[in-house]
Protein backbone atom coordinates (compact mmCIF):
# COMPACT_ATOMS: atom_id res chain seq x y z
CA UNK A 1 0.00 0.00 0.00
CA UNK A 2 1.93 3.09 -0.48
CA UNK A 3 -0.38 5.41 -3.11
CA UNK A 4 -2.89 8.32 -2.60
CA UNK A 5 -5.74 8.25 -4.46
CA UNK A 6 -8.01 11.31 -3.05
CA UNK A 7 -7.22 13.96 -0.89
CA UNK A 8 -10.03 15.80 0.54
CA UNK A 9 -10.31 19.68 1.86
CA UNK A 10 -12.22 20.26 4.40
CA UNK A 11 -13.98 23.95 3.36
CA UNK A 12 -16.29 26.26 4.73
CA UNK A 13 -18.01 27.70 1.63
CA UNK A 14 -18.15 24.78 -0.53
CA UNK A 15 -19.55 26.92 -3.33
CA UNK A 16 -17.04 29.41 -3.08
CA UNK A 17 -13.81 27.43 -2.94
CA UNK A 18 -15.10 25.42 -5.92
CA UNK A 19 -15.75 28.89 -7.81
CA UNK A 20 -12.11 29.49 -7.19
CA UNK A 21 -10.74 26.19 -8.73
CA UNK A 22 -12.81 26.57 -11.15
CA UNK A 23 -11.27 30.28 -12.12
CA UNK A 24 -7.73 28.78 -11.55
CA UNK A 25 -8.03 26.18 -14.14
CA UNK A 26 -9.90 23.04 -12.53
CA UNK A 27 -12.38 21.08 -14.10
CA UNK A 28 -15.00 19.95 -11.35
CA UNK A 29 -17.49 17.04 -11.73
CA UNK A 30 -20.09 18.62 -8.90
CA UNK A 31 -22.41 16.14 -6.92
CA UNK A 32 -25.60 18.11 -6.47
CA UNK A 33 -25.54 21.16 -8.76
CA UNK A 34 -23.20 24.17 -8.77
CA UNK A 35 -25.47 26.28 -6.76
CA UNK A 36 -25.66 23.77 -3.86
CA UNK A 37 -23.03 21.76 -4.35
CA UNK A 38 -22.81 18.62 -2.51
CA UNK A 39 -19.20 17.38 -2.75
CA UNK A 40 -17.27 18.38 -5.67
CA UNK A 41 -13.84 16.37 -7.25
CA UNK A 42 -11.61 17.77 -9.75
CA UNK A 43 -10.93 16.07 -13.07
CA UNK A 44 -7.28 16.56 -12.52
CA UNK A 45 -4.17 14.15 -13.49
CA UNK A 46 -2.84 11.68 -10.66
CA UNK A 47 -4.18 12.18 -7.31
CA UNK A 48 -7.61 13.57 -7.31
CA UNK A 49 -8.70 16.57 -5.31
CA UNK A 50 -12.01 16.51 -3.31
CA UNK A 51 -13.86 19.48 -1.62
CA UNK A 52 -15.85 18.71 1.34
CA UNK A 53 -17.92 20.74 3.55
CA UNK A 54 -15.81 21.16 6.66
CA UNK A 55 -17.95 20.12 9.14
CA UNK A 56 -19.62 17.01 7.05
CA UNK A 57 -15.89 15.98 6.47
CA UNK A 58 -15.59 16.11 10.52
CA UNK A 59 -18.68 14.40 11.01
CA UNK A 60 -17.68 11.84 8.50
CA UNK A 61 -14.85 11.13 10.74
CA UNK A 62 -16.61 10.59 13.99
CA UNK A 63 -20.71 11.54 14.04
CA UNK A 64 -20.68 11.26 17.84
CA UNK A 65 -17.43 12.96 18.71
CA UNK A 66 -16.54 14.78 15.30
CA UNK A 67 -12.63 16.35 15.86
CA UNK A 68 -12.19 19.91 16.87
CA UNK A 69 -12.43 22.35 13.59
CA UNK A 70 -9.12 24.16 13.44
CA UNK A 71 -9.51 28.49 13.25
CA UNK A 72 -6.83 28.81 11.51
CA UNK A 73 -2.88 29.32 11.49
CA UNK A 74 -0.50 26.59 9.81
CA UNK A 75 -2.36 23.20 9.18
CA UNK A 76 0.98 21.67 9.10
CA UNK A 77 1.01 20.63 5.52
CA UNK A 78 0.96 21.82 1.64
CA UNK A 79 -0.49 21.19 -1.29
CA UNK A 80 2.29 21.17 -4.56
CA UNK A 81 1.75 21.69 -8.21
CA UNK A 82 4.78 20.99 -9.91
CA UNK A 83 5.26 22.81 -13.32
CA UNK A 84 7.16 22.25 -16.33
CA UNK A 85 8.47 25.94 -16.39
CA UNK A 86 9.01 29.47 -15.11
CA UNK A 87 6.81 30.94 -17.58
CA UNK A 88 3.82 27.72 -16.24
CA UNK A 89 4.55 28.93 -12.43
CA UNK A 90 3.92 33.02 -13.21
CA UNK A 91 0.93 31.87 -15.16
CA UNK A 92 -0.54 30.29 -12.10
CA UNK A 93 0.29 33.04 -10.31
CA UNK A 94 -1.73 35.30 -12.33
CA UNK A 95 -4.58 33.16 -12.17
CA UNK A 96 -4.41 32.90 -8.40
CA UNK A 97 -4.36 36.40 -7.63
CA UNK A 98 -7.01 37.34 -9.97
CA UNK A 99 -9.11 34.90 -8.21
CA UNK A 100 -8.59 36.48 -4.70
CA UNK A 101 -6.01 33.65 -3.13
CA UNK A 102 -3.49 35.25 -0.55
CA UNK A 103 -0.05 34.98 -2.43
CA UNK A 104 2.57 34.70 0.79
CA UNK A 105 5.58 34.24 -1.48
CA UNK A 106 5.95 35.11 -4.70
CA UNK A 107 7.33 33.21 -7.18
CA UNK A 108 11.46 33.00 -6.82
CA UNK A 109 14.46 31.57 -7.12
CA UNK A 110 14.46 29.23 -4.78
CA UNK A 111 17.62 28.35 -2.44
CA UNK A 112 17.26 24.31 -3.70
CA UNK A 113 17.74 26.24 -7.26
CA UNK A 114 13.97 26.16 -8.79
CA UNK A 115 11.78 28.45 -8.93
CA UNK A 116 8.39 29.02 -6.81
CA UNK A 117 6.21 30.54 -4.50
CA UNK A 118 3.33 29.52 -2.13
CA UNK A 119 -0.23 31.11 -2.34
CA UNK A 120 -2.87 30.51 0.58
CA UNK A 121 -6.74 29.11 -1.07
CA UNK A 122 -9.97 30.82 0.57
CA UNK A 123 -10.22 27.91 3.14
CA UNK A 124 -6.53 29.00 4.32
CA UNK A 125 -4.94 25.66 2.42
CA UNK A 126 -0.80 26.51 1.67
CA UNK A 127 -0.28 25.95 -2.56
CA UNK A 128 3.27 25.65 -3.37
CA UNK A 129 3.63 26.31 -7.38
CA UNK A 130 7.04 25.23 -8.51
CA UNK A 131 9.40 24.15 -11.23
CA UNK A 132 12.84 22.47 -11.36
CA UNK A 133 14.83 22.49 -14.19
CA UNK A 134 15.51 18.46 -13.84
CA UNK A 135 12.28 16.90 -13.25
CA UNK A 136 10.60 14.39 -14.86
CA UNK A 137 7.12 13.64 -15.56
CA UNK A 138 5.17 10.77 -16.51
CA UNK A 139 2.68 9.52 -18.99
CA UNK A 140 0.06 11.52 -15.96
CA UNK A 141 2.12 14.29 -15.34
CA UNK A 142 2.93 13.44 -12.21
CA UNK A 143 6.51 14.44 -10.77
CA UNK A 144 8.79 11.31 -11.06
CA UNK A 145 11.01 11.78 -7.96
């Protein structure tokens, strides 16, 4: 076992967050409709991405005794998409901040030698956007590390 196949975000305003992928380039397959959406996943390569309403997603988890909704601050992880240039990371970048995500680093040369930044989604998820001259990708365009 050593794969992920979904990876789900909790998020507050289910309708909102999935009207920002949406502007950023995702292509959502919406259960329920896009003015109530139920759960939405994205139609990306590799791993899918899932949005959730937050407190469903900590019901889901334990309907008795559902975990304690974080209020914000560092969730202790990121999300990555890995581009195949410079020019691919600014044009994210654009997209982003036309779409009202928090950029908290713009896009540099990075000390490993790449080039990146990290932007912050409406639900307070970290996005690192970043390219490396010597990667690889697959047949999915997924990063072959």
């Amino acid at each position: 076992m050593n794969r992920i196949n979904l990876i789900a975000l909790g998020v507050r305003d289910i309708r909102k967050s999935l009207g920002f992928y949406k502007e950023i380039g995702f292509e959502a397959s919406v259960v329920g409709d896009e003015e109530k959406p139920v759960i939405v996943f994205f139609k990306n390569e590799g791993s899918k991405l899932e949005l959730f309403p937050l407190e469903e997603l900590a019901k889901d988890i334990n309907q008795e005794n559902p975990p304690e909704i974080s209020t914000g601050g560092f969730p202790g992880f990121t999300l990555a998409y890995n581009g195949k240039s410079s020019a691919e990371v600014d044009e994210i970048f654009k997209k982003v901040k036309v779409s009202g995500a928090q950029v908290v680093k713009q896009p540099q040369t990075l000390s490993w030698g790449g080039y990146g930044g990290y932007f912050v989604d409406p639900d307070g998820y970290y996005w690192e956007v970043a390219y490396g001259a010597d990667w690889e990708f697959d047949e999915n365009n997924m990063l072959i590390i």
